[in-house]
C-alpha atoms as a PDB file:
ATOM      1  CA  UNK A   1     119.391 153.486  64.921  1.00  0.00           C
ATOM      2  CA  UNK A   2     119.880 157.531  64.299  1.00  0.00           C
ATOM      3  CA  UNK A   3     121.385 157.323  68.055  1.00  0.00           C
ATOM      4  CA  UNK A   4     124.170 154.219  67.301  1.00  0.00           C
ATOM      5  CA  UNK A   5     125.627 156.630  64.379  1.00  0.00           C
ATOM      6  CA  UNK A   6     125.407 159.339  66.899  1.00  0.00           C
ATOM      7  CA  UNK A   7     127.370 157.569  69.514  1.00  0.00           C
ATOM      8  CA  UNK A   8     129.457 155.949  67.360  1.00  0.00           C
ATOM      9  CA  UNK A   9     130.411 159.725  65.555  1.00  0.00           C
ATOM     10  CA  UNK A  10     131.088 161.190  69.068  1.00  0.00           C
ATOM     11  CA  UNK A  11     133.254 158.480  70.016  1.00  0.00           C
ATOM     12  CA  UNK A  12     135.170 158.568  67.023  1.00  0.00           C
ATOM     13  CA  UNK A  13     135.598 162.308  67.270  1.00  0.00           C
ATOM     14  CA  UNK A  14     136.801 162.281  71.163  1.00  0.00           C
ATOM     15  CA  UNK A  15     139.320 159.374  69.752  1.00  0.00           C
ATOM     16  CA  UNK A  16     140.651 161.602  67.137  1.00  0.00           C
ATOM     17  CA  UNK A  17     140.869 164.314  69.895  1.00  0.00           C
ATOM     18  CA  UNK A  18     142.713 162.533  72.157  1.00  0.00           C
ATOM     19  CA  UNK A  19     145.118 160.844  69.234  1.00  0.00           C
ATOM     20  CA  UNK A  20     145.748 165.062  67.892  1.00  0.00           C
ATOM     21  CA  UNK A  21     146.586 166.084  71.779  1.00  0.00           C
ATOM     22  CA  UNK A  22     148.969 163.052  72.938  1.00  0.00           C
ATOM     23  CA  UNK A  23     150.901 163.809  69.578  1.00  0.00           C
ATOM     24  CA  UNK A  24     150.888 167.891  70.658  1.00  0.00           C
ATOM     25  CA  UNK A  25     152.257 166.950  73.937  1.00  0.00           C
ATOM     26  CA  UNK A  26     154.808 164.267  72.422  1.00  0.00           C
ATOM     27  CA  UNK A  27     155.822 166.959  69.694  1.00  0.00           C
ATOM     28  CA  UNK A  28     156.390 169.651  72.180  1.00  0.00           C
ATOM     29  CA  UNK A  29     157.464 167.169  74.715  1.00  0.00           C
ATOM     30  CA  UNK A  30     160.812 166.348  72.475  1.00  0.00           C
ATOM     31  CA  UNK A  31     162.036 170.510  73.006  1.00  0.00           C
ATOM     32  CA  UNK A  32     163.286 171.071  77.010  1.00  0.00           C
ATOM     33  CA  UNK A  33     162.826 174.418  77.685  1.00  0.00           C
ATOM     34  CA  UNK A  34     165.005 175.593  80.735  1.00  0.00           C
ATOM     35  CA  UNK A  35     162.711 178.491  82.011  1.00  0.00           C
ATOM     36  CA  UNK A  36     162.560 180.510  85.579  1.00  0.00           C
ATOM     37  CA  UNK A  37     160.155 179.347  87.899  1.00  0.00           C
ATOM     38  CA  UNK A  38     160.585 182.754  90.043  1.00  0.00           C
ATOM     39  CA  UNK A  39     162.524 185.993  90.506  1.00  0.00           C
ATOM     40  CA  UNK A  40     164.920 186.839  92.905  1.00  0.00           C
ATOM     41  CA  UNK A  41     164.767 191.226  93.269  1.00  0.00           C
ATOM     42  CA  UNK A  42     168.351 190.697  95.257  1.00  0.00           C
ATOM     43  CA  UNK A  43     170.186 193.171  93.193  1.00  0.00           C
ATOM     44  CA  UNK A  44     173.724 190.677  91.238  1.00  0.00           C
ATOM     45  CA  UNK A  45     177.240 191.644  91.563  1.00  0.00           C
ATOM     46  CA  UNK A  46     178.582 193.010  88.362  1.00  0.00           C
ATOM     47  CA  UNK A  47     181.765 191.166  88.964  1.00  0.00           C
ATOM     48  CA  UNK A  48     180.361 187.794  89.199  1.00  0.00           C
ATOM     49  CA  UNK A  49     178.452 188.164  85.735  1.00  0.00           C
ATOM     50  CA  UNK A  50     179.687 186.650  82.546  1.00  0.00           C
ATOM     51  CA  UNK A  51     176.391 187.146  80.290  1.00  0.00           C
ATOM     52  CA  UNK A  52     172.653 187.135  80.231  1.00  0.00           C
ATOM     53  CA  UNK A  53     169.611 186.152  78.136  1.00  0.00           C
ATOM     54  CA  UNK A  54     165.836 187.339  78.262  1.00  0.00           C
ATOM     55  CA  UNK A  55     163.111 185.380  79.060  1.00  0.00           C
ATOM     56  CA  UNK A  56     159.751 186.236  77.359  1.00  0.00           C
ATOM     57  CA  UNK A  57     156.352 184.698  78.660  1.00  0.00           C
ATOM     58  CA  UNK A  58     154.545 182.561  76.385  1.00  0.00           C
ATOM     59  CA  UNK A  59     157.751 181.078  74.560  1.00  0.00           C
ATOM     60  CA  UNK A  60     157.116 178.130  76.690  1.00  0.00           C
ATOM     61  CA  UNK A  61     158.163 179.697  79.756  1.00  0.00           C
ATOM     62  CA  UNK A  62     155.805 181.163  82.504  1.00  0.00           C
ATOM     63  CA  UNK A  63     156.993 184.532  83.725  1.00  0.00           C
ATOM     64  CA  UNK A  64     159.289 187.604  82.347  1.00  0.00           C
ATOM     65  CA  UNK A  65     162.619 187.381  83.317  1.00  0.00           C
ATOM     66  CA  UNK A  66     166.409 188.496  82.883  1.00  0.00           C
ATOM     67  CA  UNK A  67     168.519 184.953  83.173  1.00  0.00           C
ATOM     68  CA  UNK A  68     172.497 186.507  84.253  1.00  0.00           C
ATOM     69  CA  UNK A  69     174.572 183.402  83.873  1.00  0.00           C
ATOM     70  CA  UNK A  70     177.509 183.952  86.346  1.00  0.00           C
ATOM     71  CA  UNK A  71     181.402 183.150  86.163  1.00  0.00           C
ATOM     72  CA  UNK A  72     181.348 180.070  87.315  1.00  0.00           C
ATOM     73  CA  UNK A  73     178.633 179.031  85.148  1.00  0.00           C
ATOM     74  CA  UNK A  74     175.157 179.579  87.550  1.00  0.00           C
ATOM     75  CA  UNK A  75     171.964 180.958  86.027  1.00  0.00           C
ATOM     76  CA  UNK A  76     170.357 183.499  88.745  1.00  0.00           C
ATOM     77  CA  UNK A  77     167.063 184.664  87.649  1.00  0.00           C
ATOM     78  CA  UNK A  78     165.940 188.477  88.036  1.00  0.00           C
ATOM     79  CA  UNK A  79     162.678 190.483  87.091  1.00  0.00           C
ATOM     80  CA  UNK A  80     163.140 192.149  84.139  1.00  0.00           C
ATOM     81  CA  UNK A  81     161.383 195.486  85.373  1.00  0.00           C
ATOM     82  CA  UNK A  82     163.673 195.995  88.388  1.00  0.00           C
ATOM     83  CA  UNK A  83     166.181 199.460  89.012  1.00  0.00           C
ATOM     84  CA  UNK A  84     169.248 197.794  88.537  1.00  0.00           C
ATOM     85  CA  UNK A  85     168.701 195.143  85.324  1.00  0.00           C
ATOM     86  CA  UNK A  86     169.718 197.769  82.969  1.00  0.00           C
ATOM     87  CA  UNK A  87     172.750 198.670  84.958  1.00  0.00           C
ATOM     88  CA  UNK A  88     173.962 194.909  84.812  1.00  0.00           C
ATOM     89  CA  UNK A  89     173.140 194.171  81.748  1.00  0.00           C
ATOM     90  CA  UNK A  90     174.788 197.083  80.029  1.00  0.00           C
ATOM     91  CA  UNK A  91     177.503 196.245  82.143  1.00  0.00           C
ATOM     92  CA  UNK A  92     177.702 192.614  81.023  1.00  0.00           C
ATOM     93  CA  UNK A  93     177.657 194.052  77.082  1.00  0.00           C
ATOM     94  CA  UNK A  94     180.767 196.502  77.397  1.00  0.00           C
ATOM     95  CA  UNK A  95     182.201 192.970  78.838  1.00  0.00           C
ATOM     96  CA  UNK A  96     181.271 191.219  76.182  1.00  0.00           C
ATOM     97  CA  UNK A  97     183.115 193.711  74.248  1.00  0.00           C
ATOM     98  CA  UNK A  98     186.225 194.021  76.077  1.00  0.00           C
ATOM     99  CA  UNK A  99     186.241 189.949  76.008  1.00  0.00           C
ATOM    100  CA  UNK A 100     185.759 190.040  72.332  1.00  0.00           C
ATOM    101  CA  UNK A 101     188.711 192.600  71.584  1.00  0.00           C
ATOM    102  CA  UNK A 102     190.657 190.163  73.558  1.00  0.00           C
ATOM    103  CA  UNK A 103     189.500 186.875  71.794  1.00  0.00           C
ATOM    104  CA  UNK A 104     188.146 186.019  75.428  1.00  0.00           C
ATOM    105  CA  UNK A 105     191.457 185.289  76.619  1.00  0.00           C
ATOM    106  CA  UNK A 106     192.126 186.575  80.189  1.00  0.00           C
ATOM    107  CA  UNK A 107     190.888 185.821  83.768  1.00  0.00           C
ATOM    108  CA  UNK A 108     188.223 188.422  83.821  1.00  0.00           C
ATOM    109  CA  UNK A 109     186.873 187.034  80.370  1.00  0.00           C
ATOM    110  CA  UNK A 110     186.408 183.132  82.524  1.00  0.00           C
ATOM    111  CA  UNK A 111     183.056 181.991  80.875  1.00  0.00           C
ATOM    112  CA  UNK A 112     182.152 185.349  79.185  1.00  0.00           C
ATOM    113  CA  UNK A 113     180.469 184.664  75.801  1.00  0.00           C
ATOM    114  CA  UNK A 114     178.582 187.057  73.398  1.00  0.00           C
ATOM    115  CA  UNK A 115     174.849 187.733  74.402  1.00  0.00           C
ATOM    116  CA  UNK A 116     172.530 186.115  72.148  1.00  0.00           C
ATOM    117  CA  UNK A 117     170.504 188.669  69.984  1.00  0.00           C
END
């Protein structure tokens, strides 16, 4: 008899267990989350840059990474901890800030937008 209401209470508990993780994975499930998958150490133009965003690990991406999103709209993904990232991406601010004084009118300010914070 003791072992029915054992049985019973761990198969009541593994069905609340599995009800709490399918409604995790539906919950987290509902946000896409456009992450890098890998790196590229291939050092970017400057000229073909029109912004760039971080990437931190654990904010439901994988790996560290510096996303440049180019002119013509492509994301290339680059480590974070290489020579040249802070060359480009101080670059890409002054930009930014050229773009902005100009209300992002102009050829060289094609698909330039402020970098998010």
């Amino acid at each position: 008899m003791a072992s029915a209401g054992v049985s019973s209470l761990c198969v009541a508990l593994w069905l609340t267990g599995l009800i709490l993780s399918s409604n995790l994975t539906v919950s987290f499930g509902d946000q896409a989350v456009d992450c890098c998958l890998s790196v590229s150490n291939q050092p970017i133009p400057r000229q073909i840059l029109a912004g760039y965003t971080e990437q931190v690990k654990g904010d439901g991406c994988h790996i560290h990474a510096v996303l440049f999103r180019t002119k013509k709209n492509k994301v290339l993904c680059a480590p974070p901890d290489a020579p040249w990232i802070k060359d480009r991406k101080n670059w890409v601010d002054k930009l930014v800030k050229q773009c902005k004084e100009k209300e992002f009118k102009g050829k060289q300010c094609q698909n330039v937008k402020p970098t998010p914070a």
